[in-house]
N, C-alpha and C. Protein backbone atom coordinates (compact mmCIF):
# COMPACT_ATOMS: atom_id res chain seq x y z
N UNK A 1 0.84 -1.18 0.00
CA UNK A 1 0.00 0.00 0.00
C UNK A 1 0.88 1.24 0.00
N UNK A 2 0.13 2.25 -0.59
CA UNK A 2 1.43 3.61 -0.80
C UNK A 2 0.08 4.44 -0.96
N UNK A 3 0.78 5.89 -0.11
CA UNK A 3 0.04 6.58 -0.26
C UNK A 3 0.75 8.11 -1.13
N UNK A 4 -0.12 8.87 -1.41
CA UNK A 4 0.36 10.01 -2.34
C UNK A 4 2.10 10.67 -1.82
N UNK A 5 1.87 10.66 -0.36
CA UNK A 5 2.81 11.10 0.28
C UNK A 5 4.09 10.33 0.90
N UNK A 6 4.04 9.14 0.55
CA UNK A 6 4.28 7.94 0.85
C UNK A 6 6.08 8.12 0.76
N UNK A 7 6.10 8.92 -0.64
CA UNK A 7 7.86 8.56 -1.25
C UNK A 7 8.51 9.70 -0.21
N UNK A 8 8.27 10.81 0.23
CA UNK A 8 8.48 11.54 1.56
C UNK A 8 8.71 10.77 2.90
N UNK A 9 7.94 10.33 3.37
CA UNK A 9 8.02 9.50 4.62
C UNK A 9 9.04 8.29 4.57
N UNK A 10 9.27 8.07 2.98
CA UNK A 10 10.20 6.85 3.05
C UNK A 10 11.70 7.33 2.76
N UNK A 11 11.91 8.20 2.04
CA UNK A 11 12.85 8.81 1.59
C UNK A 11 13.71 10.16 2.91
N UNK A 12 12.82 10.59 3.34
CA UNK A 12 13.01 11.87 4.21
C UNK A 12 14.19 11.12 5.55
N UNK A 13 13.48 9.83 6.21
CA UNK A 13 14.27 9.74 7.75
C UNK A 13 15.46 8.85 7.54
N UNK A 14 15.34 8.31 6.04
CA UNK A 14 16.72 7.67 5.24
C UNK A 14 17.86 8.99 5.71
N UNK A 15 17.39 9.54 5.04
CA UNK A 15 18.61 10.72 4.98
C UNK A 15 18.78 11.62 6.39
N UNK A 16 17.93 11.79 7.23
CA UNK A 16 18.15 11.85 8.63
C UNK A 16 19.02 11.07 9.26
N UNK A 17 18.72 9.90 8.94
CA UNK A 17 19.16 8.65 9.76
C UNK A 17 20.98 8.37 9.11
N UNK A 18 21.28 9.08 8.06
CA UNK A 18 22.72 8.85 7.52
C UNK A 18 23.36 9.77 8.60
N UNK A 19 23.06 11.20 8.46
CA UNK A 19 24.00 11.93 9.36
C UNK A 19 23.94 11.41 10.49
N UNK A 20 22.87 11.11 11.16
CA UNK A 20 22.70 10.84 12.61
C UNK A 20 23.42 9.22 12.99
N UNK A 21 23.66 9.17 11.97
CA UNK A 21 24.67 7.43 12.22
C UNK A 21 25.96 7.64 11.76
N UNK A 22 26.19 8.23 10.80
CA UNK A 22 27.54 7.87 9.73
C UNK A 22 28.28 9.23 10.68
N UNK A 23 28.00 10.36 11.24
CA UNK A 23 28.20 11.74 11.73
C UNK A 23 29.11 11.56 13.59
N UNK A 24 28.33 10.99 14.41
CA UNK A 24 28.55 10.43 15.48
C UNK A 24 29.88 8.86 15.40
N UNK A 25 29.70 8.45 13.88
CA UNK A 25 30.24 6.98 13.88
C UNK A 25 31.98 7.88 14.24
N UNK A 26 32.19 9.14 12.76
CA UNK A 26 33.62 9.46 12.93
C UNK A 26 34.19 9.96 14.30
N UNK A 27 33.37 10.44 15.09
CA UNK A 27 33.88 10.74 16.32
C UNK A 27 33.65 10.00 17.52
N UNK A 28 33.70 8.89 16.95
CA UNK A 28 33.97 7.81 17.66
C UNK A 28 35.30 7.39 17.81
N UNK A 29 35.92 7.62 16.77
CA UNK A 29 37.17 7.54 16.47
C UNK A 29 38.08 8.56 15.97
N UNK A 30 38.12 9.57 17.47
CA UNK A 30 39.19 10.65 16.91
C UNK A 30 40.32 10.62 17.20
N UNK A 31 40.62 9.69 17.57
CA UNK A 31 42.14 9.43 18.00
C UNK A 31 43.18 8.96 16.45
N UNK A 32 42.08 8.26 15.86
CA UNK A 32 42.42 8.14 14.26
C UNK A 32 42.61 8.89 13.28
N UNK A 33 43.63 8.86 12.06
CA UNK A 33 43.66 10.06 11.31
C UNK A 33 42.30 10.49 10.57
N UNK A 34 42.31 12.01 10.90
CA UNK A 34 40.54 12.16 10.14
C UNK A 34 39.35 11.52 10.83
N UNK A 35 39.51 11.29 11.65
CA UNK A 35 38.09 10.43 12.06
C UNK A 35 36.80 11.20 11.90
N UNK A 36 36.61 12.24 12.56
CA UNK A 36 35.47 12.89 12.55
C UNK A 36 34.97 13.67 11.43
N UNK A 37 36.23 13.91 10.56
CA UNK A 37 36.11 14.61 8.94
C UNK A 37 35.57 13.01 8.50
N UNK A 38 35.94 12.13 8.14
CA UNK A 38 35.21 11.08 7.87
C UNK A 38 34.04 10.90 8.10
N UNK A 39 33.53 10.81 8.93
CA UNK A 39 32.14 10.56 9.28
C UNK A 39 31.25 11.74 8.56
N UNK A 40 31.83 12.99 9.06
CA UNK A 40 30.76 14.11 8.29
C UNK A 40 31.28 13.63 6.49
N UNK A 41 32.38 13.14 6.06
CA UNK A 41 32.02 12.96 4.76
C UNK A 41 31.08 12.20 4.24
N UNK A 42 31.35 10.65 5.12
CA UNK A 42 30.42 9.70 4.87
C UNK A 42 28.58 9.93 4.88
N UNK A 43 28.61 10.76 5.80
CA UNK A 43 27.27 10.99 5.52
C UNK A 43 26.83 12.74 4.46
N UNK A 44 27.89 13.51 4.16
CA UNK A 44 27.50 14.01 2.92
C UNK A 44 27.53 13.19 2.06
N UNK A 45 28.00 12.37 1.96
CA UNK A 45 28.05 11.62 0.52
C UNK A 45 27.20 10.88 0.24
N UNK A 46 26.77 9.84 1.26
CA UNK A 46 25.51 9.10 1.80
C UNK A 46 24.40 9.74 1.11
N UNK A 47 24.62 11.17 1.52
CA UNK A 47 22.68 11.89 1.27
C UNK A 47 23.09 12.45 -0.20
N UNK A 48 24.40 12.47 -0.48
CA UNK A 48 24.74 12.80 -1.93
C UNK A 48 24.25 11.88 -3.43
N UNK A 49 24.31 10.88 -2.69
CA UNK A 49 24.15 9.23 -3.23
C UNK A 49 23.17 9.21 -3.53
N UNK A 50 21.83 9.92 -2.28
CA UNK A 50 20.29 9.88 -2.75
C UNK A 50 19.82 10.50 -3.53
N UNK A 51 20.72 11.96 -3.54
CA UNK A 51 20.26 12.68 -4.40
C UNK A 51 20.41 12.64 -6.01
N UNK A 52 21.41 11.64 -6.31
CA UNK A 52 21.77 11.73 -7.29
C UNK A 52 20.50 10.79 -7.81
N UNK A 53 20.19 9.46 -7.13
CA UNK A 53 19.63 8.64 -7.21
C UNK A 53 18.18 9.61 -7.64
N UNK A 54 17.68 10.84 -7.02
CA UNK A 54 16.41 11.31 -7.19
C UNK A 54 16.53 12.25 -8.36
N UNK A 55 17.65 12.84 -8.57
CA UNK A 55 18.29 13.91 -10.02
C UNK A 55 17.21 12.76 -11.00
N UNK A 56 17.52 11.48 -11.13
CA UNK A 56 17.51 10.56 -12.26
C UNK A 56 16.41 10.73 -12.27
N UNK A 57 15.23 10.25 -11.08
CA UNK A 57 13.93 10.22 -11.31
C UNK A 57 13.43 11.60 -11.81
N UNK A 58 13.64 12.65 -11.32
CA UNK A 58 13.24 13.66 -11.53
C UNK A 58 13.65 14.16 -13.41
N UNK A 59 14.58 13.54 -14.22
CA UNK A 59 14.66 13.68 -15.04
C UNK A 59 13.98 12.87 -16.20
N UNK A 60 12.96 12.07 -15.41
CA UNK A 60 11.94 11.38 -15.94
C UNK A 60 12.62 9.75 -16.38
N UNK A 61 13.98 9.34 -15.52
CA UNK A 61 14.52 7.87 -15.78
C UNK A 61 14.25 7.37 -14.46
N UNK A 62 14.02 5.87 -15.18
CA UNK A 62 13.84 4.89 -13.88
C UNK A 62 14.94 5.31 -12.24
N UNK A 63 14.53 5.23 -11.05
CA UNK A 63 15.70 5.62 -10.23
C UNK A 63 16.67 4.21 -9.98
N UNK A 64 18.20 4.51 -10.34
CA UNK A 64 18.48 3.81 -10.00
C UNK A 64 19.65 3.48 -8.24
N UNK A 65 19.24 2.13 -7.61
CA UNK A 65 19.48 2.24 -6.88
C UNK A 65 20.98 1.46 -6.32
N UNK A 66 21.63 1.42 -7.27
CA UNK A 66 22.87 0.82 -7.65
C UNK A 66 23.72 0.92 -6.72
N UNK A 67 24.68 0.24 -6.27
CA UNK A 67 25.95 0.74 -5.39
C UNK A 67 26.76 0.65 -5.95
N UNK A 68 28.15 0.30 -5.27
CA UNK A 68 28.41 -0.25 -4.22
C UNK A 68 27.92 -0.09 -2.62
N UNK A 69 27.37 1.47 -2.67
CA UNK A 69 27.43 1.71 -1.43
C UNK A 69 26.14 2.17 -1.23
N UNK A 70 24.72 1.47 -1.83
CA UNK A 70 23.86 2.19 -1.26
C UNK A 70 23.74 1.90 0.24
N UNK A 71 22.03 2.73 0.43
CA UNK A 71 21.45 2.41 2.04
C UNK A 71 21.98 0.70 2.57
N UNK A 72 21.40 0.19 2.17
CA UNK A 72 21.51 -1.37 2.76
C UNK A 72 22.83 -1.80 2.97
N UNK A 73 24.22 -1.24 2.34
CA UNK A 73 25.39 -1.53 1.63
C UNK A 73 26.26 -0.95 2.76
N UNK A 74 25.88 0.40 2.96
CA UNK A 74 26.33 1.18 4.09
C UNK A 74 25.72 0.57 5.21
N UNK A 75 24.84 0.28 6.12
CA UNK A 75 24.58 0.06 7.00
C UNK A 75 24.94 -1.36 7.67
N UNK A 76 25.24 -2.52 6.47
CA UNK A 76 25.66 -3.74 6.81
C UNK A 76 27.27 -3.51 6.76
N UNK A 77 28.33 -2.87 6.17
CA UNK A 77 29.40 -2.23 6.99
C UNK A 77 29.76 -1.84 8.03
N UNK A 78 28.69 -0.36 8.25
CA UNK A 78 28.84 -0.37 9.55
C UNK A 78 28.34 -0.93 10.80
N UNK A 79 27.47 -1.60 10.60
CA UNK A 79 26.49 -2.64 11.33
C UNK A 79 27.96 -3.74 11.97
N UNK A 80 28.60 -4.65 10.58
CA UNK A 80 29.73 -5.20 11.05
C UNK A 80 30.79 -4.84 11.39
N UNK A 81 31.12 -3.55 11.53
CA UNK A 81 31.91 -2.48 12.16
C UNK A 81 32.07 -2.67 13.14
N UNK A 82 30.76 -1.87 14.04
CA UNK A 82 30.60 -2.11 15.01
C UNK A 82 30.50 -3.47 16.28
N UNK A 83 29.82 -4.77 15.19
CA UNK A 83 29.93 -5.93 15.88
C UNK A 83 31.32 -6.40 15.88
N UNK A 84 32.25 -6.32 14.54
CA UNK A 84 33.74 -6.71 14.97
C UNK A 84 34.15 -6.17 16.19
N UNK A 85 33.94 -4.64 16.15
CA UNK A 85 34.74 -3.77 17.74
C UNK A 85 34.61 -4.72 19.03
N UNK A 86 34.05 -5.47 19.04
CA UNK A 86 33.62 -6.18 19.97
C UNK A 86 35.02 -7.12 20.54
N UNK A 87 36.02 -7.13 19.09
CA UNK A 87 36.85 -8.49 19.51
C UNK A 87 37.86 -7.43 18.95
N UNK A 88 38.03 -6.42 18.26
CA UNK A 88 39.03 -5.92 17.85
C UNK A 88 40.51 -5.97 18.78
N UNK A 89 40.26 -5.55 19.87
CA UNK A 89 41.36 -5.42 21.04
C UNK A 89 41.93 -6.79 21.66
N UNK A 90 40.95 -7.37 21.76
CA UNK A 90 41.81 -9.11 22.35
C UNK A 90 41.78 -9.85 21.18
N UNK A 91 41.18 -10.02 20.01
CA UNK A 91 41.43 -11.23 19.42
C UNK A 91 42.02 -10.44 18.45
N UNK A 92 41.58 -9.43 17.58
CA UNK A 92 42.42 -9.02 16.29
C UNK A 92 43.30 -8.17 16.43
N UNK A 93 44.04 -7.87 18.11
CA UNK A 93 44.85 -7.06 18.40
C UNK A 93 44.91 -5.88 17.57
N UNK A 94 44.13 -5.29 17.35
CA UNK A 94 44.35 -3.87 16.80
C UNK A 94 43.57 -2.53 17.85
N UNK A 95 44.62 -1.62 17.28
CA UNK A 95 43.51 -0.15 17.91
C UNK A 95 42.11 -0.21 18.04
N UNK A 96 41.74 0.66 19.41
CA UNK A 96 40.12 0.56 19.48
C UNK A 96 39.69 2.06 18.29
N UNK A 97 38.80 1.02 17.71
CA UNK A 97 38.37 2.08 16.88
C UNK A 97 38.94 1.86 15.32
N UNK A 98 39.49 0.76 14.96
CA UNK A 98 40.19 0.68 14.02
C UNK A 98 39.07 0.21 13.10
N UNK A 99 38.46 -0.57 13.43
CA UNK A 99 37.64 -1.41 12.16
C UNK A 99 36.72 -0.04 11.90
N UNK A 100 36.00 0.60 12.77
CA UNK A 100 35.20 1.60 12.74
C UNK A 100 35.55 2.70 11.60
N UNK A 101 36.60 2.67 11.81
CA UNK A 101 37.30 4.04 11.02
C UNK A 101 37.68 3.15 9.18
N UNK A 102 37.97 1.84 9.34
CA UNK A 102 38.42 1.28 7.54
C UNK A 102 37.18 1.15 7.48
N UNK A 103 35.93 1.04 8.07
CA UNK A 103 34.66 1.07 7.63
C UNK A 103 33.84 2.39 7.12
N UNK A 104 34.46 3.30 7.91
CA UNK A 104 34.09 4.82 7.55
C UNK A 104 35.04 5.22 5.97
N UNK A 105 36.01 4.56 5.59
CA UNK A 105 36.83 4.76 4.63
C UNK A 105 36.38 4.13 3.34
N UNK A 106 35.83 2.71 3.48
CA UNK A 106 35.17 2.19 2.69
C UNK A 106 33.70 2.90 2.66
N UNK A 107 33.30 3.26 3.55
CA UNK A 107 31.65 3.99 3.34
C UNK A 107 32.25 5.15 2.18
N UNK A 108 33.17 5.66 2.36
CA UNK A 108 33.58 7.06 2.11
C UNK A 108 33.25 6.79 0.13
N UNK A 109 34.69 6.21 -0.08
CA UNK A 109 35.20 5.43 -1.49
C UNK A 109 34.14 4.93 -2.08
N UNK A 110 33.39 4.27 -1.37
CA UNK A 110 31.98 3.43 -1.85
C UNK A 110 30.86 4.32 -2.84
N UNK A 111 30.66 5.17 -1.57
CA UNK A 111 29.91 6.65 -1.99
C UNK A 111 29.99 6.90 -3.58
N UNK A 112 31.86 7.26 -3.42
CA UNK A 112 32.20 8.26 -4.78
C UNK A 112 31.72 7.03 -5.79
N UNK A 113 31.91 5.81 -5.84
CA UNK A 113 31.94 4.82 -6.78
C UNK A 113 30.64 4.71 -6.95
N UNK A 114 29.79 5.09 -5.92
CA UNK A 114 28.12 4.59 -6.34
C UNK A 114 27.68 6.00 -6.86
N UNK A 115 28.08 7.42 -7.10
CA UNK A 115 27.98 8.32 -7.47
C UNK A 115 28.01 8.52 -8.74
N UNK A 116 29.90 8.09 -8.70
CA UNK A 116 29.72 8.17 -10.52
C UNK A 116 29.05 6.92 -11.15
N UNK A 117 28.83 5.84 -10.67
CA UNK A 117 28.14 4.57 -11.36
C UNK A 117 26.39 5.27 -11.62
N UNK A 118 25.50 6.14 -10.65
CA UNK A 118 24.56 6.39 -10.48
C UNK A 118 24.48 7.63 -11.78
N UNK A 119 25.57 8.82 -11.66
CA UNK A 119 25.61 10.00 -12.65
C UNK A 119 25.65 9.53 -13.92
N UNK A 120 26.75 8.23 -14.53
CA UNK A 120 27.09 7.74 -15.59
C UNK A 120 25.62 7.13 -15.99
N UNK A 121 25.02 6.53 -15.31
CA UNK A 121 24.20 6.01 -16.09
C UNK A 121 22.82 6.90 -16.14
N UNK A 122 23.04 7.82 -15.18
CA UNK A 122 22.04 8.81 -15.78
C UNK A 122 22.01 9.74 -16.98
N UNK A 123 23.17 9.72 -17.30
CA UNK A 123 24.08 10.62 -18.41
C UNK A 123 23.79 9.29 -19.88
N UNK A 124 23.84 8.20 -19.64
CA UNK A 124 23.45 7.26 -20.68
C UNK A 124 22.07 7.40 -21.03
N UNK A 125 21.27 7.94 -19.97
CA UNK A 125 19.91 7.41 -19.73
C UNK A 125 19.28 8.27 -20.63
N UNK A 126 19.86 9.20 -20.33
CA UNK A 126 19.44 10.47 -21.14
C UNK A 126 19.85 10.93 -22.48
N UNK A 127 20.82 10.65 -22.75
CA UNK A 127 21.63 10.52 -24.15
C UNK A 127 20.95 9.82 -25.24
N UNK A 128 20.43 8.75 -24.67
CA UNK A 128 19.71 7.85 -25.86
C UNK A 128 18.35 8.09 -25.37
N UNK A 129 17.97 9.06 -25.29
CA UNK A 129 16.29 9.26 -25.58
C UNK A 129 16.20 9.48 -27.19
């Protein structure tokens, strides 16, 4: 069921919910290089990702929801991010905060790659009308 207003309510707390996760994730880890510039990237880029994703629809092409790094893509990263931290220090002997932060790096990279994969094929999409 969907209602008129429907693509708002679904779309709107997505993009709330990036800063308010990906934003807090980098300063979690400021002891790391960049940590907290990370996080605010990851989640500009995050809501960058959507938008590009909505540019398409709005230009009258199917939206596509491609990654590497969409919503679902990002959140099962950092989702296992966070559950590795759990063993990072006694079993994988590394810095606290380490997996957190190559996860914020891969969110980061992911982004740009699901950006231009998302722009490129909007740029195809449109070319061959």
């Amino acid at each position: 069921m969907q209602t008129k207003s429907g693509e708002i309510f679904n779309d709107l707390p997505d993009r709330i919910s990036d800063a308010l996760i990906l934003v807090p994730a980098g300063y979690a880890v400021p002891d790391l290089p960049h940590g907290p510039l990370l996080g605010w990237c990851a989640a500009l880029l995050a809501i960058f990702t959507a938008y590009v994703r909505l540019l398409g629809g709005t230009a009258g092409l199917a939206q596509s929801f491609i990654g590497p790094m969409a919503k679902p893509h990002r959140m099962a990263v950092l989702t296992a991010a966070c559950l590795l931290s759990v063993i990072e220090l006694k079993l994988l002997l590394l810095p606290r905060g380490t997996l957190l932060w190559i996860a914020l790096v891969l969110i980061n990279v992911g982004c740009v790659v699901t950006i231009w994969r998302r722009t490129t094929r909007i740029l195809r999409g449109l070319e061959s009308r």
